[in-house]
PDB file of N, CA and C in Angstrom:
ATOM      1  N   UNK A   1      20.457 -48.479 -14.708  1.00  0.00           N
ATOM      2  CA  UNK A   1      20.988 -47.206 -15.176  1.00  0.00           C
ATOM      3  C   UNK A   1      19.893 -46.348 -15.808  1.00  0.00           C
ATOM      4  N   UNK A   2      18.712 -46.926 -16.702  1.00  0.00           N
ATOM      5  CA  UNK A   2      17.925 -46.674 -17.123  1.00  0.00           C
ATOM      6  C   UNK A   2      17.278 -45.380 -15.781  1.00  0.00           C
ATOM      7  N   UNK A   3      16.845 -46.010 -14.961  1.00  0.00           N
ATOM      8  CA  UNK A   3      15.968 -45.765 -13.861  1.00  0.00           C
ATOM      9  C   UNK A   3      16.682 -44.233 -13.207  1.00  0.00           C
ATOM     10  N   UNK A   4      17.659 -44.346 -13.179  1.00  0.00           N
ATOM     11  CA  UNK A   4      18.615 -43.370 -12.429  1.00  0.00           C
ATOM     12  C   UNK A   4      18.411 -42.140 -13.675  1.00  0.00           C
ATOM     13  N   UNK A   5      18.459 -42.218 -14.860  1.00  0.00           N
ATOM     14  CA  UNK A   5      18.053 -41.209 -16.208  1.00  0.00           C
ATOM     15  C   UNK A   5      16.733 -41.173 -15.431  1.00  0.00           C
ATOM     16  N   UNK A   6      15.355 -41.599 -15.546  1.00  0.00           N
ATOM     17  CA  UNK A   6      14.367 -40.965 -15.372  1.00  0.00           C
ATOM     18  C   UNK A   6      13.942 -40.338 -14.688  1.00  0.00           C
ATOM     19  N   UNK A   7      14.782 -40.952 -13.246  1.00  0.00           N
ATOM     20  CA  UNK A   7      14.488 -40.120 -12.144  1.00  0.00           C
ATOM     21  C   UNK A   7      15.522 -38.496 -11.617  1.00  0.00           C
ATOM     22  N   UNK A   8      16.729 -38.566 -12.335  1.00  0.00           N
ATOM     23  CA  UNK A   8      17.196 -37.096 -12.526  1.00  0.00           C
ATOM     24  C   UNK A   8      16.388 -36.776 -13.509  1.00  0.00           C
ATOM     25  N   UNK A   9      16.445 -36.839 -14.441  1.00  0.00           N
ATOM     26  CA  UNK A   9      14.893 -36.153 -15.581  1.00  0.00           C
ATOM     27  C   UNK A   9      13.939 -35.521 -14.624  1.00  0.00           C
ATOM     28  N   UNK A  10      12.906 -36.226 -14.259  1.00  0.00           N
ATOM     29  CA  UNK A  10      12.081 -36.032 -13.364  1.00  0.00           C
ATOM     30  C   UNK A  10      12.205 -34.744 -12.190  1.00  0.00           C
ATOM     31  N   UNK A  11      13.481 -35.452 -11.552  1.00  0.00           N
ATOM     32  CA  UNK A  11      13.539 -34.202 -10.609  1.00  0.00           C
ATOM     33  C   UNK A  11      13.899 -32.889 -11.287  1.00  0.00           C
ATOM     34  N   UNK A  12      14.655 -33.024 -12.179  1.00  0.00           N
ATOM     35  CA  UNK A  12      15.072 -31.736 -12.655  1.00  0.00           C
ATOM     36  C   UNK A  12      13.532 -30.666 -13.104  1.00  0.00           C
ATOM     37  N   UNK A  13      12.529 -31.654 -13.916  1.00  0.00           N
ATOM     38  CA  UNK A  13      11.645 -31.012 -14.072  1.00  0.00           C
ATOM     39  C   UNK A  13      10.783 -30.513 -12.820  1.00  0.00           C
ATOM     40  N   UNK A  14      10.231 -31.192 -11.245  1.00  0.00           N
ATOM     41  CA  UNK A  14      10.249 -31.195 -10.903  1.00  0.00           C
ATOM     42  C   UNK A  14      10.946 -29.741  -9.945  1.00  0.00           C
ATOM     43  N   UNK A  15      12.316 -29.357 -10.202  1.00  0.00           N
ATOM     44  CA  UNK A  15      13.269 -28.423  -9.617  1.00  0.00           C
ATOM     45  C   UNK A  15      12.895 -27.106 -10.594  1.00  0.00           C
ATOM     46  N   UNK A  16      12.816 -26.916 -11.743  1.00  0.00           N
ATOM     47  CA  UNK A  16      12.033 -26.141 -12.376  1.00  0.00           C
ATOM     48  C   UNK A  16      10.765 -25.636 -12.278  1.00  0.00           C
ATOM     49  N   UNK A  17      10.273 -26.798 -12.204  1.00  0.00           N
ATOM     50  CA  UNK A  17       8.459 -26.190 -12.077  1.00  0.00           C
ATOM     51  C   UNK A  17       8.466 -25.425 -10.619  1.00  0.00           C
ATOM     52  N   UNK A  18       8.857 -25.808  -9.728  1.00  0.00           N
ATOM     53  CA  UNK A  18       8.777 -25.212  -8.434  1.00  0.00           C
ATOM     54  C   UNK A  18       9.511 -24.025  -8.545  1.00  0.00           C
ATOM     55  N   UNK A  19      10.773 -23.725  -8.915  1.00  0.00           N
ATOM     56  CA  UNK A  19      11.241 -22.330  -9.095  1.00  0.00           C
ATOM     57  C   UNK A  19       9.871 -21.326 -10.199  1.00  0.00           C
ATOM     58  N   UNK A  20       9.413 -21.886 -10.796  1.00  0.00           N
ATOM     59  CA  UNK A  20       8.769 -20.952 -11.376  1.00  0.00           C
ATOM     60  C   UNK A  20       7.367 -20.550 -10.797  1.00  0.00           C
ATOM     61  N   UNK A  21       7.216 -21.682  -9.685  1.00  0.00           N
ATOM     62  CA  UNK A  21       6.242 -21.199  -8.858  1.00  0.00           C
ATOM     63  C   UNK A  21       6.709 -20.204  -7.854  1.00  0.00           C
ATOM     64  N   UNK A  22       7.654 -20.286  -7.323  1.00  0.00           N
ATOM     65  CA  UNK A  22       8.349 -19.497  -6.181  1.00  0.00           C
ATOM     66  C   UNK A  22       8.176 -18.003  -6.943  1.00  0.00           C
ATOM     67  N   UNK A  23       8.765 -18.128  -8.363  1.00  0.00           N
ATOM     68  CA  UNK A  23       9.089 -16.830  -8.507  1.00  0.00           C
ATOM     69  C   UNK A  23       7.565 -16.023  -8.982  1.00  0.00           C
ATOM     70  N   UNK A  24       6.905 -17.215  -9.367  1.00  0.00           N
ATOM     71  CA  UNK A  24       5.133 -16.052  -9.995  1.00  0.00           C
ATOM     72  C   UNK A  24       4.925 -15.895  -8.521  1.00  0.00           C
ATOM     73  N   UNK A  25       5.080 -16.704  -7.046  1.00  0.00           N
ATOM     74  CA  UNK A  25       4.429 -16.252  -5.808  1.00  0.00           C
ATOM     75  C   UNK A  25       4.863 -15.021  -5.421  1.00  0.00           C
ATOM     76  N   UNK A  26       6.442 -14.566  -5.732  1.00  0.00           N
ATOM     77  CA  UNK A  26       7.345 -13.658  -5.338  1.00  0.00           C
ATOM     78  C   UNK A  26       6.613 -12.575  -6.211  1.00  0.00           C
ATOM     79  N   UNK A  27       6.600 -12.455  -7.264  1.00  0.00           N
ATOM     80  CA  UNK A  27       5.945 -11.348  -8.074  1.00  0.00           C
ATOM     81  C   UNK A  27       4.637 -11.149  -7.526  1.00  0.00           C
ATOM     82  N   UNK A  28       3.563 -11.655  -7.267  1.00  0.00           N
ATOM     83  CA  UNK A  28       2.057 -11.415  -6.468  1.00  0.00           C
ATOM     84  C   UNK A  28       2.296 -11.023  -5.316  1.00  0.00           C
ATOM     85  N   UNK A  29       3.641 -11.611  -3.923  1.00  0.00           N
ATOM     86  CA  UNK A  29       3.356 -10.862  -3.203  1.00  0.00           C
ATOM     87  C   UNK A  29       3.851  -9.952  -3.027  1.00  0.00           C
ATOM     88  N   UNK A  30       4.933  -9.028  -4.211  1.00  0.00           N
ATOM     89  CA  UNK A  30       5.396  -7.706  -4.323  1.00  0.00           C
ATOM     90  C   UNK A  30       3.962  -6.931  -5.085  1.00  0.00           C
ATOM     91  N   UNK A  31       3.047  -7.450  -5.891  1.00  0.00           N
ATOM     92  CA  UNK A  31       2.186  -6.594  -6.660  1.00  0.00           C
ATOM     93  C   UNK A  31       1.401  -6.263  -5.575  1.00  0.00           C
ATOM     94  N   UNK A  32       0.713  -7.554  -4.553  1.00  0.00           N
ATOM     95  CA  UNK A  32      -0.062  -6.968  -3.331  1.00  0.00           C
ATOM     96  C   UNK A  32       0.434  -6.223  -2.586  1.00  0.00           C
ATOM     97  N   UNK A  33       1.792  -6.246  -2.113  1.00  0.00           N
ATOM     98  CA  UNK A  33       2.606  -5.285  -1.002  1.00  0.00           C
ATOM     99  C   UNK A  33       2.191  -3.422  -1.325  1.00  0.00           C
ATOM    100  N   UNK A  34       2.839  -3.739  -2.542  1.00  0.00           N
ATOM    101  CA  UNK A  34       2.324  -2.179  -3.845  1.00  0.00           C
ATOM    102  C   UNK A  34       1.036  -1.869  -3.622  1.00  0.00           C
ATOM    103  N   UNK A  35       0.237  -2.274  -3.883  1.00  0.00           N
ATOM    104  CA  UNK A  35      -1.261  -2.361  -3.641  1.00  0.00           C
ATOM    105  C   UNK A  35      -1.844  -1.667  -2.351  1.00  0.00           C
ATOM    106  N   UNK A  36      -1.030  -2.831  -0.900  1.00  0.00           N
ATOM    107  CA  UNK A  36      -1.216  -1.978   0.430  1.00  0.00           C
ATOM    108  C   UNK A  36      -0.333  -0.878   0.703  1.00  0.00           C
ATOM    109  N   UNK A  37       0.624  -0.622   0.046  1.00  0.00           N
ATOM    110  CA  UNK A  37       0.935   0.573   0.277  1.00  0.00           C
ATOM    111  C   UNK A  37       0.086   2.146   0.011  1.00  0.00           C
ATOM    112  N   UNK A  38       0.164   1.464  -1.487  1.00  0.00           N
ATOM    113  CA  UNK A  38      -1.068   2.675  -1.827  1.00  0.00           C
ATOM    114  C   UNK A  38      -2.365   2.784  -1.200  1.00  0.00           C
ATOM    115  N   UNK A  39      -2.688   1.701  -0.750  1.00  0.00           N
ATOM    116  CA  UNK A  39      -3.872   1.951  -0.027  1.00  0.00           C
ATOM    117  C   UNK A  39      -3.581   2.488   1.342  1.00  0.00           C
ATOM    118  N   UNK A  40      -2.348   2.446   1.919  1.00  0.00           N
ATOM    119  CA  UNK A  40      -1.869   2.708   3.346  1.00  0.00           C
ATOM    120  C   UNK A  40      -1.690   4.415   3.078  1.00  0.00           C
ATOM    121  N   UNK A  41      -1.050   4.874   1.780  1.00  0.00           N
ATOM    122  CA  UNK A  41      -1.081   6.172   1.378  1.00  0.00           C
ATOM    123  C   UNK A  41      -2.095   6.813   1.754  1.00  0.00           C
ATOM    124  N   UNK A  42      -3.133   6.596   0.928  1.00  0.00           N
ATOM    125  CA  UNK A  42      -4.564   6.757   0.605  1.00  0.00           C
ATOM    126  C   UNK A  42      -5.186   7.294   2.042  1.00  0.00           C
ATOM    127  N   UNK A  43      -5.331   6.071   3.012  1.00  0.00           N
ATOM    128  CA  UNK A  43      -5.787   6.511   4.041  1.00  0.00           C
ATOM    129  C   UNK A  43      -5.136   7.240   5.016  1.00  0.00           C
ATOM    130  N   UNK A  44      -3.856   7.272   5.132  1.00  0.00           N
ATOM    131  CA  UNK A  44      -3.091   8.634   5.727  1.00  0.00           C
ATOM    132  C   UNK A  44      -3.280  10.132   5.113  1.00  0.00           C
ATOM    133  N   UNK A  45      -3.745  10.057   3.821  1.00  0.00           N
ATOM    134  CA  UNK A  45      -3.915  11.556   3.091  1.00  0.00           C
ATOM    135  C   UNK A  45      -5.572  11.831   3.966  1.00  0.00           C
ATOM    136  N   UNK A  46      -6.261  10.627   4.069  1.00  0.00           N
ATOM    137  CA  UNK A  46      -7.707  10.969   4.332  1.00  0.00           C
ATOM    138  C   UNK A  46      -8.071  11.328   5.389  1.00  0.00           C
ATOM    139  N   UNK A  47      -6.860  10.796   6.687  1.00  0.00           N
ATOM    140  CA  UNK A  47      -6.395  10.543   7.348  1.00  0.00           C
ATOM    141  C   UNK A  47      -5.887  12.546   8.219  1.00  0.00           C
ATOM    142  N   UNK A  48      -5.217  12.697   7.385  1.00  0.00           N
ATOM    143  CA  UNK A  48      -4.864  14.289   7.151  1.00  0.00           C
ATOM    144  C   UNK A  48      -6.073  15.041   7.187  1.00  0.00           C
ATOM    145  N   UNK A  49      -6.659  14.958   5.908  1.00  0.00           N
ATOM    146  CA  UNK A  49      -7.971  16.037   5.418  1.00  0.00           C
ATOM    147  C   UNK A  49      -8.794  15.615   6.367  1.00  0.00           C
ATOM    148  N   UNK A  50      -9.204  14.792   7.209  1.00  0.00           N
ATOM    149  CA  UNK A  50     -10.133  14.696   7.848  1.00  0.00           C
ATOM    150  C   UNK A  50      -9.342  15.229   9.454  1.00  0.00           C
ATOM    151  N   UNK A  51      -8.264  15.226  10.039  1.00  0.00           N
ATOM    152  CA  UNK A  51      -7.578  16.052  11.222  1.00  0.00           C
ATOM    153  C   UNK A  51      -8.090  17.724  10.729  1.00  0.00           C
ATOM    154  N   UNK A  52      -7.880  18.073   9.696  1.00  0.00           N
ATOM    155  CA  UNK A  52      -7.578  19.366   9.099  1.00  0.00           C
ATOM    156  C   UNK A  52      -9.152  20.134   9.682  1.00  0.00           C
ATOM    157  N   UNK A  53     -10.304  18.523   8.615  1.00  0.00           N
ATOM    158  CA  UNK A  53     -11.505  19.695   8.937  1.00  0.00           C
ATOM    159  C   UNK A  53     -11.655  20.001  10.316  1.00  0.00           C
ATOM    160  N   UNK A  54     -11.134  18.950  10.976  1.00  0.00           N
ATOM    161  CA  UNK A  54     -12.003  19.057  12.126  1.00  0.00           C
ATOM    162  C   UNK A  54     -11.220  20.214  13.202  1.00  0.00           C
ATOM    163  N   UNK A  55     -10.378  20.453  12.988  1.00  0.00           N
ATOM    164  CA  UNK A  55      -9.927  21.467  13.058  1.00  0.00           C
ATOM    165  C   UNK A  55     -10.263  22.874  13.442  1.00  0.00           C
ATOM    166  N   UNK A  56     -11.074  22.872  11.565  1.00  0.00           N
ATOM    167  CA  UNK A  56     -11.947  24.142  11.096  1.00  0.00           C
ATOM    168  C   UNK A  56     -13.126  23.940  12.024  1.00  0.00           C
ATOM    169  N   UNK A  57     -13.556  23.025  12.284  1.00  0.00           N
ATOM    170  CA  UNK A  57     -14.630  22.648  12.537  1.00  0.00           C
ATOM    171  C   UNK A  57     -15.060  23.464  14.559  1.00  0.00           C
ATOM    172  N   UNK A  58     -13.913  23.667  15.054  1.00  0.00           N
ATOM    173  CA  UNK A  58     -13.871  24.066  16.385  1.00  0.00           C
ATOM    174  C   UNK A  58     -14.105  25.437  16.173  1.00  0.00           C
ATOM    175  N   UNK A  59     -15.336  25.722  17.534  1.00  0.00           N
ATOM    176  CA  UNK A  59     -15.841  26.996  17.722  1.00  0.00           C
ATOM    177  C   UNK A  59     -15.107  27.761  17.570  1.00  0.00           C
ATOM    178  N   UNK A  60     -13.818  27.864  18.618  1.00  0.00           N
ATOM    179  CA  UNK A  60     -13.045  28.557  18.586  1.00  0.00           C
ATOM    180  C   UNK A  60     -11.943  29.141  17.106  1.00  0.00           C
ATOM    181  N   UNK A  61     -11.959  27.740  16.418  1.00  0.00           N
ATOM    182  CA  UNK A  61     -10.882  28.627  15.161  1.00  0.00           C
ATOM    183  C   UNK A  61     -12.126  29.335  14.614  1.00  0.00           C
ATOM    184  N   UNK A  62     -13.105  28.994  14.420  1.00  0.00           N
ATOM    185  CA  UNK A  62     -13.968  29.785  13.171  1.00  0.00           C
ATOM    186  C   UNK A  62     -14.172  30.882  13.698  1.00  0.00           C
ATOM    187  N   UNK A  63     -14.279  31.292  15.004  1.00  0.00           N
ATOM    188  CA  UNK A  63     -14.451  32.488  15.591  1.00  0.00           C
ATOM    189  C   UNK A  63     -13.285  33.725  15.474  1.00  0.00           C
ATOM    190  N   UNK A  64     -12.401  32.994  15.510  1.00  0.00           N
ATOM    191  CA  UNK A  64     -11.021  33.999  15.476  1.00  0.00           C
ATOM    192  C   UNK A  64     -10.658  33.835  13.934  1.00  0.00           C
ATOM    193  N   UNK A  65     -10.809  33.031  13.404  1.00  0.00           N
ATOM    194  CA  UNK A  65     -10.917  33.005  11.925  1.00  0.00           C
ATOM    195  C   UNK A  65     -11.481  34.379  11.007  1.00  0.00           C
ATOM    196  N   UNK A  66     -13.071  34.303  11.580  1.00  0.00           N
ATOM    197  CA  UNK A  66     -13.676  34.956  11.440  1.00  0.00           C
ATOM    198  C   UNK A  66     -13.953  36.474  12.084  1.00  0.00           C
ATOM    199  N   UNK A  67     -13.001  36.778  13.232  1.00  0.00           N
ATOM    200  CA  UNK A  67     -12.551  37.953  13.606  1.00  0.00           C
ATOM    201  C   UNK A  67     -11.584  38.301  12.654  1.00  0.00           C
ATOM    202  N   UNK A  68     -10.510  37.662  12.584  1.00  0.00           N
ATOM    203  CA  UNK A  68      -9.472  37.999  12.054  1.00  0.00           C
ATOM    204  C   UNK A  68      -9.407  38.691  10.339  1.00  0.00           C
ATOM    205  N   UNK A  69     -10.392  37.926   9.877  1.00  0.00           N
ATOM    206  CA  UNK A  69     -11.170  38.543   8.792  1.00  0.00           C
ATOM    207  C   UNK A  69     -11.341  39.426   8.585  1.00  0.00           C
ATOM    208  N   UNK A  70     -12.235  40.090   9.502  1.00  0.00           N
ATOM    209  CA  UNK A  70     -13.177  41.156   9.876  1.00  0.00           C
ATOM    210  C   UNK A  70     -11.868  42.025   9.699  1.00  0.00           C
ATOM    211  N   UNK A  71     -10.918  41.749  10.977  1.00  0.00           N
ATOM    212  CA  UNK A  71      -9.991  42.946  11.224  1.00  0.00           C
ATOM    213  C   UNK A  71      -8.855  43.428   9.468  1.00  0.00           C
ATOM    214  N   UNK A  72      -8.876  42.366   9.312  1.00  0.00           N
ATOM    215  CA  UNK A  72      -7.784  42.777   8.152  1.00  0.00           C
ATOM    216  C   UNK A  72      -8.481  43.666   7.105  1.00  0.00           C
ATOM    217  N   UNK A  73     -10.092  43.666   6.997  1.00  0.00           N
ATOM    218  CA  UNK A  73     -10.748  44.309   6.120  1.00  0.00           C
ATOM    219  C   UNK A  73     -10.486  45.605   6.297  1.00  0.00           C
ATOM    220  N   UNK A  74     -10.600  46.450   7.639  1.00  0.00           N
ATOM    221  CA  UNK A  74     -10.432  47.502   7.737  1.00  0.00           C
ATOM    222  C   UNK A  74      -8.934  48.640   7.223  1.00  0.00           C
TER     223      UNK A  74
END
């Protein structure tokens, strides 16, 4: 009878320690998820500004850009 006490003891501790591992793993891989998101943000904004320059960057807009300029001055 003895034996049967130590070994529910045991497991129980055992059944604990592992839930509290589950749950610190569960919290790290929501803090990393967070993490790649923002970094997934990050490079879609850069992602943007860099479509944008290149954009500017074509003969053609800077030319009519730069007509268009011209014309509104007058």
């Amino acid at each position: 009878m003895m034996d049967l006490n130590v070994v529910l003891v045991l497991l129980t501790i055992i059944v604990a320690i592992l839930s509290l591992v589950i749950v610190a793993l569960l919290a790290i891989l929501i803090v990393v998820l967070m993490k790649v998101r923002k970094a997934a943000a990050n490079v879609d904004k850069l992602a943007n500004n860099l479509a944008s320059a290149t954009t500017w960057l074509v003969p053609g807009k800077i030319f009519s850009e730069a007509s268009r300029a011209f014309k509104n001055r007058r």
